[in-house]
PDB file of N, CA and C in Angstrom:
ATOM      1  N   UNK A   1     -11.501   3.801  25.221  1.00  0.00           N
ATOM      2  CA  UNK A   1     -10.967   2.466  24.987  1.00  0.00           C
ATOM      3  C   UNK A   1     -11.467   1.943  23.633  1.00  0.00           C
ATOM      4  N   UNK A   2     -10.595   1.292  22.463  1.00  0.00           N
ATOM      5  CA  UNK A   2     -11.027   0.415  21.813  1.00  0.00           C
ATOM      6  C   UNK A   2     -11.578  -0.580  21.729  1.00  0.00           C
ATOM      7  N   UNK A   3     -12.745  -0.773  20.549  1.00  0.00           N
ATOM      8  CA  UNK A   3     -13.294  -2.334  21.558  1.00  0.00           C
ATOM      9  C   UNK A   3     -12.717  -3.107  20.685  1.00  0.00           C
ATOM     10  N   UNK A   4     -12.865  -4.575  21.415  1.00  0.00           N
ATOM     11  CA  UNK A   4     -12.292  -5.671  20.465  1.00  0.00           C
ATOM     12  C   UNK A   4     -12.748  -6.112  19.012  1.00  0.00           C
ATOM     13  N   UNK A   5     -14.068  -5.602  18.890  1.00  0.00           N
ATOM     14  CA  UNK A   5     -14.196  -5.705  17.231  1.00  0.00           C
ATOM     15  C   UNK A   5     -13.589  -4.969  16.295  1.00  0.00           C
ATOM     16  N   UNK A   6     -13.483  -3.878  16.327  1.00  0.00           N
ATOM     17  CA  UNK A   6     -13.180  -2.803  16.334  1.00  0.00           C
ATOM     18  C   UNK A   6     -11.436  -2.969  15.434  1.00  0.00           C
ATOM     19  N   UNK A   7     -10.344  -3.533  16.609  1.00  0.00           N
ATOM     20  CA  UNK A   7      -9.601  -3.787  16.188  1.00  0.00           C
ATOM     21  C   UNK A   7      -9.412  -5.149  15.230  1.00  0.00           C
ATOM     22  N   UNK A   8     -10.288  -6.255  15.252  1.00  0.00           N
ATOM     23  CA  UNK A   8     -10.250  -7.744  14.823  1.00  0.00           C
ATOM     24  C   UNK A   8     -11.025  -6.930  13.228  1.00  0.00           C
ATOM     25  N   UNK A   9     -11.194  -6.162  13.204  1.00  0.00           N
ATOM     26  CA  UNK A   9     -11.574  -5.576  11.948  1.00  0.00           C
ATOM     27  C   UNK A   9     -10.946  -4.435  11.256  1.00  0.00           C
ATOM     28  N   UNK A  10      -9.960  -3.860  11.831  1.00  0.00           N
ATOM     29  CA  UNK A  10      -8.934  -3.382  11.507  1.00  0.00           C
ATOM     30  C   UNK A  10      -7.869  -3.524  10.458  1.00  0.00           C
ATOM     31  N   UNK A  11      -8.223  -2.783   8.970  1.00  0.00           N
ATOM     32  CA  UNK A  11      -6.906  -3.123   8.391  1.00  0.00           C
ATOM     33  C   UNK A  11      -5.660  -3.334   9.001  1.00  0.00           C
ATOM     34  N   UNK A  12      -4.642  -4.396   7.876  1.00  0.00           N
ATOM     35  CA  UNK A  12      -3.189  -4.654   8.200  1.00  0.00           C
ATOM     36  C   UNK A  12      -2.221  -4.581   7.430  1.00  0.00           C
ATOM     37  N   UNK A  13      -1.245  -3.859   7.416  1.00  0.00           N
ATOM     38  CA  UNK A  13      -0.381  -3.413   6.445  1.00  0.00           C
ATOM     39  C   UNK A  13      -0.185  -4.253   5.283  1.00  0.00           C
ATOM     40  N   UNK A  14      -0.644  -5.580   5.550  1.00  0.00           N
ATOM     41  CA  UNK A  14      -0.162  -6.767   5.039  1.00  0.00           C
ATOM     42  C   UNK A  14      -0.964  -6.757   3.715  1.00  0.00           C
ATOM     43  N   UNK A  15      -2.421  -5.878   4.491  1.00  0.00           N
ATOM     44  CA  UNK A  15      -3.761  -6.180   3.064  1.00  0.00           C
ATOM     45  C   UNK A  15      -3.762  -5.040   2.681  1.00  0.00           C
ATOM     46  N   UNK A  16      -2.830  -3.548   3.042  1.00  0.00           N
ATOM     47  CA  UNK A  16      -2.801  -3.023   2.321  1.00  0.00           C
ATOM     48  C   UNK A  16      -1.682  -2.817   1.110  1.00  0.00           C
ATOM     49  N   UNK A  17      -0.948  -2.835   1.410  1.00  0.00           N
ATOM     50  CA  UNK A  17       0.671  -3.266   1.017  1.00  0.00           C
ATOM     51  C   UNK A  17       0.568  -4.062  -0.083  1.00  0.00           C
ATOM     52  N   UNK A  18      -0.745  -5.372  -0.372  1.00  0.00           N
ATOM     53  CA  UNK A  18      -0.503  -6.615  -0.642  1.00  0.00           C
ATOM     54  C   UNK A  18      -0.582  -6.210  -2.105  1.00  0.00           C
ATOM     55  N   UNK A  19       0.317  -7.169  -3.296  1.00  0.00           N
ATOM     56  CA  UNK A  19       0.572  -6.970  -4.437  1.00  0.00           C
ATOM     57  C   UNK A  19      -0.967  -6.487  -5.424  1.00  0.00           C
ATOM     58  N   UNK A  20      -1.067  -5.898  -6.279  1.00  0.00           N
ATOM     59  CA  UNK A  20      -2.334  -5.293  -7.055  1.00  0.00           C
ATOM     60  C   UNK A  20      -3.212  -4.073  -6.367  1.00  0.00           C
ATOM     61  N   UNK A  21      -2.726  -4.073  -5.169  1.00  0.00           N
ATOM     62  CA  UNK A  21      -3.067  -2.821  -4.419  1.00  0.00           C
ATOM     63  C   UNK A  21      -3.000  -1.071  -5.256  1.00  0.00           C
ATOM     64  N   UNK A  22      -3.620  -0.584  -5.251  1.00  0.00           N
ATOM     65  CA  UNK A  22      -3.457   1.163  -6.265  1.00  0.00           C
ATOM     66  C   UNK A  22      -3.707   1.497  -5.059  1.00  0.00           C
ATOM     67  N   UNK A  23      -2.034   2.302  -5.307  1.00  0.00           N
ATOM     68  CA  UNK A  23      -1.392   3.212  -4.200  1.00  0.00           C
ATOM     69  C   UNK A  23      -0.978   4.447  -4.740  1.00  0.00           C
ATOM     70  N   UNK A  24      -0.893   5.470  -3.879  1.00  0.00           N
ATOM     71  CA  UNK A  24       0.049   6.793  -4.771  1.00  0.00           C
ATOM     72  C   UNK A  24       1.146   6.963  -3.438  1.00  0.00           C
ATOM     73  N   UNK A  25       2.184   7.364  -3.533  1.00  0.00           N
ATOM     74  CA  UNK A  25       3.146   7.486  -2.427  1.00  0.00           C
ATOM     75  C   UNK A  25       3.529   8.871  -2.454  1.00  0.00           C
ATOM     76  N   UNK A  26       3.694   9.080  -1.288  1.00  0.00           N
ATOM     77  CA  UNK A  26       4.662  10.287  -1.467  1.00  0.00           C
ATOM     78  C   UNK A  26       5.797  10.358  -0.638  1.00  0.00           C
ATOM     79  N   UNK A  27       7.279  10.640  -1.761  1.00  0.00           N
ATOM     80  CA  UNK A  27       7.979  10.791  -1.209  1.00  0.00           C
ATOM     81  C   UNK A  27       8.940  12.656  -0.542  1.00  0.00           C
ATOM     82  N   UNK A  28       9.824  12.014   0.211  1.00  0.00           N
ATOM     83  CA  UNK A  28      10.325  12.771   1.462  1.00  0.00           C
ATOM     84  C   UNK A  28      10.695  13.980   0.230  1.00  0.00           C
ATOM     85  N   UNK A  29      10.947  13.867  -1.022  1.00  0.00           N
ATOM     86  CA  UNK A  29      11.314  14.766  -2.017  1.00  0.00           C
ATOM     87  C   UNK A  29      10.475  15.714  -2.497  1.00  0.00           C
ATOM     88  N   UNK A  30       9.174  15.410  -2.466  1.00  0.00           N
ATOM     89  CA  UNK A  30       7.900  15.755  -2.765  1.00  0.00           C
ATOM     90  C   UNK A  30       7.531  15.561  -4.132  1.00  0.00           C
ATOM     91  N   UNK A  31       8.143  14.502  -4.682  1.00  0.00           N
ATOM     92  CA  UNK A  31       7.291  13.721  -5.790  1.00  0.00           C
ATOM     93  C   UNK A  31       5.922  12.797  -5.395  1.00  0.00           C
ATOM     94  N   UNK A  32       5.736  12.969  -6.387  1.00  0.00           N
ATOM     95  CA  UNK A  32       3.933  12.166  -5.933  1.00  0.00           C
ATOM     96  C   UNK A  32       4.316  10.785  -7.162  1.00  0.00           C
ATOM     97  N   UNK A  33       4.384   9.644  -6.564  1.00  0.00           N
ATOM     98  CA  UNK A  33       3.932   8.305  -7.482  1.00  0.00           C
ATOM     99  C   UNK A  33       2.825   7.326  -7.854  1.00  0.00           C
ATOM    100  N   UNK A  34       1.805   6.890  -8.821  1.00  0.00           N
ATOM    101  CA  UNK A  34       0.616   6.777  -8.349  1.00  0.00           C
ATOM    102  C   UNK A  34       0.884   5.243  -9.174  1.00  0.00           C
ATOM    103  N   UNK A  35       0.478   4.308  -8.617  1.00  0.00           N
ATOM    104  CA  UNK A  35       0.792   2.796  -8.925  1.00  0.00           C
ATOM    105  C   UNK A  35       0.291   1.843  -8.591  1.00  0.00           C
ATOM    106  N   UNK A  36       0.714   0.603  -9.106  1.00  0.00           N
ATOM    107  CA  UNK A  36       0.125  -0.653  -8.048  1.00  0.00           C
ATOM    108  C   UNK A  36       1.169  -1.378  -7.366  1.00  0.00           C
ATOM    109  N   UNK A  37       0.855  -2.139  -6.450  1.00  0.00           N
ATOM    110  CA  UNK A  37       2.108  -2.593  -5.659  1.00  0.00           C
ATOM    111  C   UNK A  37       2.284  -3.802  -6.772  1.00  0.00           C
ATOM    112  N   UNK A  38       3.594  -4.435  -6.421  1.00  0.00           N
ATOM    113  CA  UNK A  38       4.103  -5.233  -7.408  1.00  0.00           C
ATOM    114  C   UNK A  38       4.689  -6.111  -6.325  1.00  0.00           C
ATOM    115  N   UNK A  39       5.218  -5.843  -5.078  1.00  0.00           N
ATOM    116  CA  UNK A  39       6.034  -6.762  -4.379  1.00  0.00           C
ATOM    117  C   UNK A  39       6.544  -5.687  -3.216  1.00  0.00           C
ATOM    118  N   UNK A  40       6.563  -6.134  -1.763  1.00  0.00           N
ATOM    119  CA  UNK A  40       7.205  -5.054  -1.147  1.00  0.00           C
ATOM    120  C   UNK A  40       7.978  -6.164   0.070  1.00  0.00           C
ATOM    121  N   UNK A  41       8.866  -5.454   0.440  1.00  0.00           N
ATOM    122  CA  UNK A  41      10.019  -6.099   1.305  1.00  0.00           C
ATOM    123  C   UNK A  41      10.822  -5.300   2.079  1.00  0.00           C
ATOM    124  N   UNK A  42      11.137  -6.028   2.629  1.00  0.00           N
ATOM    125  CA  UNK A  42      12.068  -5.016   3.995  1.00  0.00           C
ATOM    126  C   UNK A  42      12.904  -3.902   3.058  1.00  0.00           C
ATOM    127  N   UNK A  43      12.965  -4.000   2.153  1.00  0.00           N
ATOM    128  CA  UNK A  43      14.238  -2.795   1.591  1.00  0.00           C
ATOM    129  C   UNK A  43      13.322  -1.870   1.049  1.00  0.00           C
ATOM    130  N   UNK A  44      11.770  -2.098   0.569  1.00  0.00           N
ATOM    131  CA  UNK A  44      11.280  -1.205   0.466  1.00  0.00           C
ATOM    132  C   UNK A  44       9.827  -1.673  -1.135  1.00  0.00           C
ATOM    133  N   UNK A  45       9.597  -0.870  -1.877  1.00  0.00           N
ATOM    134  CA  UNK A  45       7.755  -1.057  -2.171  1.00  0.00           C
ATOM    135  C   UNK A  45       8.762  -0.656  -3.704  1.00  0.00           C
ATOM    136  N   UNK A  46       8.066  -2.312  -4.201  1.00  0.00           N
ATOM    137  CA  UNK A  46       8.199  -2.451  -6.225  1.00  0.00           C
ATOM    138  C   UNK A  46       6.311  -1.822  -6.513  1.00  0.00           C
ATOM    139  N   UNK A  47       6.626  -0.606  -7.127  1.00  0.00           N
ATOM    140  CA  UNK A  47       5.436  -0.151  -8.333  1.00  0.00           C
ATOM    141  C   UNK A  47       5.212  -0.109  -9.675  1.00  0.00           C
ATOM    142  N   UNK A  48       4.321  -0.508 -10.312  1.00  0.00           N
ATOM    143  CA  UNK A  48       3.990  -0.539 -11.265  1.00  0.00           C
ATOM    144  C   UNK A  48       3.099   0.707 -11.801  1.00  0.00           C
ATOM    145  N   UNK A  49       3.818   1.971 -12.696  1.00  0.00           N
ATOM    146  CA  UNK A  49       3.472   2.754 -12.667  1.00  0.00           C
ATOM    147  C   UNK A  49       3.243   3.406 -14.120  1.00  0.00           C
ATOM    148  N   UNK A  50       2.576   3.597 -14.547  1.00  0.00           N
ATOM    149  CA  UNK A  50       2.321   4.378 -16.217  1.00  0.00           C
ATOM    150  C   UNK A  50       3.339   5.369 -16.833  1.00  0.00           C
ATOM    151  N   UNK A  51       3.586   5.205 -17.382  1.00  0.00           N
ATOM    152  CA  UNK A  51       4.608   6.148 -18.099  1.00  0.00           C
ATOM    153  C   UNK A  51       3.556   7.616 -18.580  1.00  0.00           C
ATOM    154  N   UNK A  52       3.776   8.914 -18.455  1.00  0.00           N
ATOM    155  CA  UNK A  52       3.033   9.456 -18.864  1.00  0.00           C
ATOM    156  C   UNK A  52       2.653   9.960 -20.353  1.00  0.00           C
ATOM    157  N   UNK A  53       1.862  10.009 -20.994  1.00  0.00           N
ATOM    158  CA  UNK A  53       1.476   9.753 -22.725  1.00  0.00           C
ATOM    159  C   UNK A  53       1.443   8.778 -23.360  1.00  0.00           C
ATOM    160  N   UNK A  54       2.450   7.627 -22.265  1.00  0.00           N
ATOM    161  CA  UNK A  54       2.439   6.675 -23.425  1.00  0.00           C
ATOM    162  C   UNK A  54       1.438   5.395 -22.812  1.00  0.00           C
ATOM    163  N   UNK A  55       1.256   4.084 -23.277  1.00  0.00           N
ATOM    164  CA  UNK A  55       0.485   2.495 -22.577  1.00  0.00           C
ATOM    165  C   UNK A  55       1.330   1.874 -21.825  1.00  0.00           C
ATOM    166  N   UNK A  56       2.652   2.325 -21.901  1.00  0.00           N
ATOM    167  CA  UNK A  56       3.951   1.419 -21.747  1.00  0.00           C
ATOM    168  C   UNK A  56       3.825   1.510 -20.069  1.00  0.00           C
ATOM    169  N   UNK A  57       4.292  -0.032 -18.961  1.00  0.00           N
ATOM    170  CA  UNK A  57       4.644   0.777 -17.820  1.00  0.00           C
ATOM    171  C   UNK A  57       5.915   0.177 -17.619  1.00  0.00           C
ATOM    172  N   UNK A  58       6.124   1.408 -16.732  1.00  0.00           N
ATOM    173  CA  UNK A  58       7.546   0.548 -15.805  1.00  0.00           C
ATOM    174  C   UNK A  58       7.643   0.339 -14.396  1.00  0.00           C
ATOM    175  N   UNK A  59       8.469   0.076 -13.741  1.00  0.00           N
ATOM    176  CA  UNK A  59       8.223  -1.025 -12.114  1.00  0.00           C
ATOM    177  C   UNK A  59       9.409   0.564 -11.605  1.00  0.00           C
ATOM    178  N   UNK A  60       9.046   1.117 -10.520  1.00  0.00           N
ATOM    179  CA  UNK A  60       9.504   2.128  -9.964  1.00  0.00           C
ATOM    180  C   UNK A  60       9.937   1.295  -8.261  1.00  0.00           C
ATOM    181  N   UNK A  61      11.270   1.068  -7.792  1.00  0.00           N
ATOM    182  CA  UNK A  61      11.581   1.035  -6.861  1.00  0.00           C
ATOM    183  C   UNK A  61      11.758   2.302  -5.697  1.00  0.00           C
ATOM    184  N   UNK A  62      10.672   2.135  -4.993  1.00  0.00           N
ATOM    185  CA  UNK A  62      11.169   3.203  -3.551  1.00  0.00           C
ATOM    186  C   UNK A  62      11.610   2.835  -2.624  1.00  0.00           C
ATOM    187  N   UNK A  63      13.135   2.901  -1.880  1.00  0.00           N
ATOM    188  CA  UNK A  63      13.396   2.369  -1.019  1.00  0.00           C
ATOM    189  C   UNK A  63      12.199   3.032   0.578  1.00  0.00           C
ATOM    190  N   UNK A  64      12.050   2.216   1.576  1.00  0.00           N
ATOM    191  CA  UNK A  64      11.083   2.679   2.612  1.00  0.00           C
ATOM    192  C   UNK A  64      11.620   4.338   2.959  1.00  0.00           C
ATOM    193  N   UNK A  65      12.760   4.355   2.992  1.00  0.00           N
ATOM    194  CA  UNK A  65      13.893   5.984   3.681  1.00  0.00           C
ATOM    195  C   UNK A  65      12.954   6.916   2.631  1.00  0.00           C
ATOM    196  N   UNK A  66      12.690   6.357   1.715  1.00  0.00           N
ATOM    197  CA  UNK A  66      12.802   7.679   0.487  1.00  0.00           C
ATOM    198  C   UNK A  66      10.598   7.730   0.686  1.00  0.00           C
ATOM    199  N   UNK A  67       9.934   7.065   1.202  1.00  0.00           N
ATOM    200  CA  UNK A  67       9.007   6.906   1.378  1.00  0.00           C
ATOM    201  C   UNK A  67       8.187   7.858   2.872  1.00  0.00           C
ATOM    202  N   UNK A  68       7.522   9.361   2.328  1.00  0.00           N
ATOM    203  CA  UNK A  68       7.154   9.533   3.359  1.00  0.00           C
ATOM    204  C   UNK A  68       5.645   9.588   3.536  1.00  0.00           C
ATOM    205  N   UNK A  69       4.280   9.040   2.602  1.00  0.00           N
ATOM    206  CA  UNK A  69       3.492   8.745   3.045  1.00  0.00           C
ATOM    207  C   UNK A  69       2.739   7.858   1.772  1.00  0.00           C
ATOM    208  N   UNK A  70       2.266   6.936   2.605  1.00  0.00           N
ATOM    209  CA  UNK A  70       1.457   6.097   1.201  1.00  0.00           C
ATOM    210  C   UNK A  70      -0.044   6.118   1.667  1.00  0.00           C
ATOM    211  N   UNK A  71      -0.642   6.272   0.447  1.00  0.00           N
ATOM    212  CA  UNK A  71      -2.219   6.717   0.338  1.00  0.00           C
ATOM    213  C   UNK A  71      -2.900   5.439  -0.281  1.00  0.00           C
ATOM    214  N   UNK A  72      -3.545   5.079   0.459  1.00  0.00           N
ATOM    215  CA  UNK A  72      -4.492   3.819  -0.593  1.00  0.00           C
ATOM    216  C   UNK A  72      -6.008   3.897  -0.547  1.00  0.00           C
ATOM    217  N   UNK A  73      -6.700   3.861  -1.111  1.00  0.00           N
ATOM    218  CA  UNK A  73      -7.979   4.242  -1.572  1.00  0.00           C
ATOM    219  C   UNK A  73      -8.984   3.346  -1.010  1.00  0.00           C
ATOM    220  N   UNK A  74      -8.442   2.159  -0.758  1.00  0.00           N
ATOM    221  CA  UNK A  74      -9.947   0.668  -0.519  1.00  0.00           C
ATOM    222  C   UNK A  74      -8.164  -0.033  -0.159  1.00  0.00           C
ATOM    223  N   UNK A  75      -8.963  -0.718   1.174  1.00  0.00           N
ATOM    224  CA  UNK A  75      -8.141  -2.234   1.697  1.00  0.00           C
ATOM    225  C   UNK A  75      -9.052  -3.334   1.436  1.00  0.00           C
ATOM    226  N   UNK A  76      -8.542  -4.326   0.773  1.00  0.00           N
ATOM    227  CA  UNK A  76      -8.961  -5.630   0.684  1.00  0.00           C
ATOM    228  C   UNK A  76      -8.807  -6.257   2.023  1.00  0.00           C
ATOM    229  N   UNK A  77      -9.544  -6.337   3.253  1.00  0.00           N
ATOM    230  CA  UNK A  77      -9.409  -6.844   4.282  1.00  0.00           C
ATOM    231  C   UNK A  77      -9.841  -8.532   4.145  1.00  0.00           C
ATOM    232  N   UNK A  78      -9.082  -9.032   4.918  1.00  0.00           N
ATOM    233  CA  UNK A  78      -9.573 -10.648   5.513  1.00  0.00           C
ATOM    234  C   UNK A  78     -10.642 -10.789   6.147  1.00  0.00           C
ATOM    235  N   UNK A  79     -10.808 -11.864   5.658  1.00  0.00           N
ATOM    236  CA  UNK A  79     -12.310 -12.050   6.383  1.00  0.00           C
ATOM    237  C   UNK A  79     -11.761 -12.573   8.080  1.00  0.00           C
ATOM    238  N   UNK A  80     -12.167 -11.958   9.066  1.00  0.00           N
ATOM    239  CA  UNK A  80     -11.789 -12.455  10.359  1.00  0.00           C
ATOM    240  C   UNK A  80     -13.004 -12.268  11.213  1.00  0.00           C
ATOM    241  N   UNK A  81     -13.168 -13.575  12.204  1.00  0.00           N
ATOM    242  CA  UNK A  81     -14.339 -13.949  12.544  1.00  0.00           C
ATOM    243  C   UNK A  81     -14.186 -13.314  14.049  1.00  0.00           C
ATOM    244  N   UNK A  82     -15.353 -12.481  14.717  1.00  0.00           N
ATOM    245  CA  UNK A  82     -14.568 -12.240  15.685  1.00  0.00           C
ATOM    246  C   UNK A  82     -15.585 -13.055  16.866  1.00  0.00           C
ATOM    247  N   UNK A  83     -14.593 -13.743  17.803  1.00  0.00           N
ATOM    248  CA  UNK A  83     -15.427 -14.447  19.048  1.00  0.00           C
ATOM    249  C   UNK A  83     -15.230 -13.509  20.175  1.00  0.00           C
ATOM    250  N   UNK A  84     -16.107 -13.424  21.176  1.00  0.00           N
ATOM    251  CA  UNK A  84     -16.086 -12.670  21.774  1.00  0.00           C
ATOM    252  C   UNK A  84     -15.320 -13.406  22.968  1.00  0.00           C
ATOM    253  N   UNK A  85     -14.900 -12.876  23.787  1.00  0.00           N
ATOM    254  CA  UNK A  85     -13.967 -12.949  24.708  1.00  0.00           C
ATOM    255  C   UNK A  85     -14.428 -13.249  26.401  1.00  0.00           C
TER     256      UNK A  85
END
């Protein structure tokens, strides 16, 4: 069984997902994308991603379909207080 702290301390897609996040994705194609989130929404995850050689970046749309695993390194979790029950 899980205990209740346990989960009340549990990342949430919400804080990982959340914009400035460095993510790398991988999609169902087997490209690898390595970025920061920029904005994500039901249609799917805006990245902000380096152009390679150059300083320049550009914003890479993945729709969620084309998305088959996202990797994130550190979650910025909420602070959540947990009372016991």
């Amino acid at each position: 069984m899980v205990s209740q702290e346990w989960l009340a301390q549990a990342p949430k897609v919400s804080d990982a997902l959340k914009k400035g996040m460095a993510v790398s994705v991988a999609t169902w194609s087997g490209q690898e994308i390595t970025g920061t989130v920029c904005d994500r929404e039901q249609a799917g995850l805006l990245l902000e991603v380096r152009e390679p050689g150059t300083d320049s970046e550009v914003y890479s749309f993945l729709p969620w379909s084309s998305i088959e695993q996202v990797k994130i390194r550190e979650v910025a979790q909420r602070r959540v207080k947990y009372l016991p029950g």
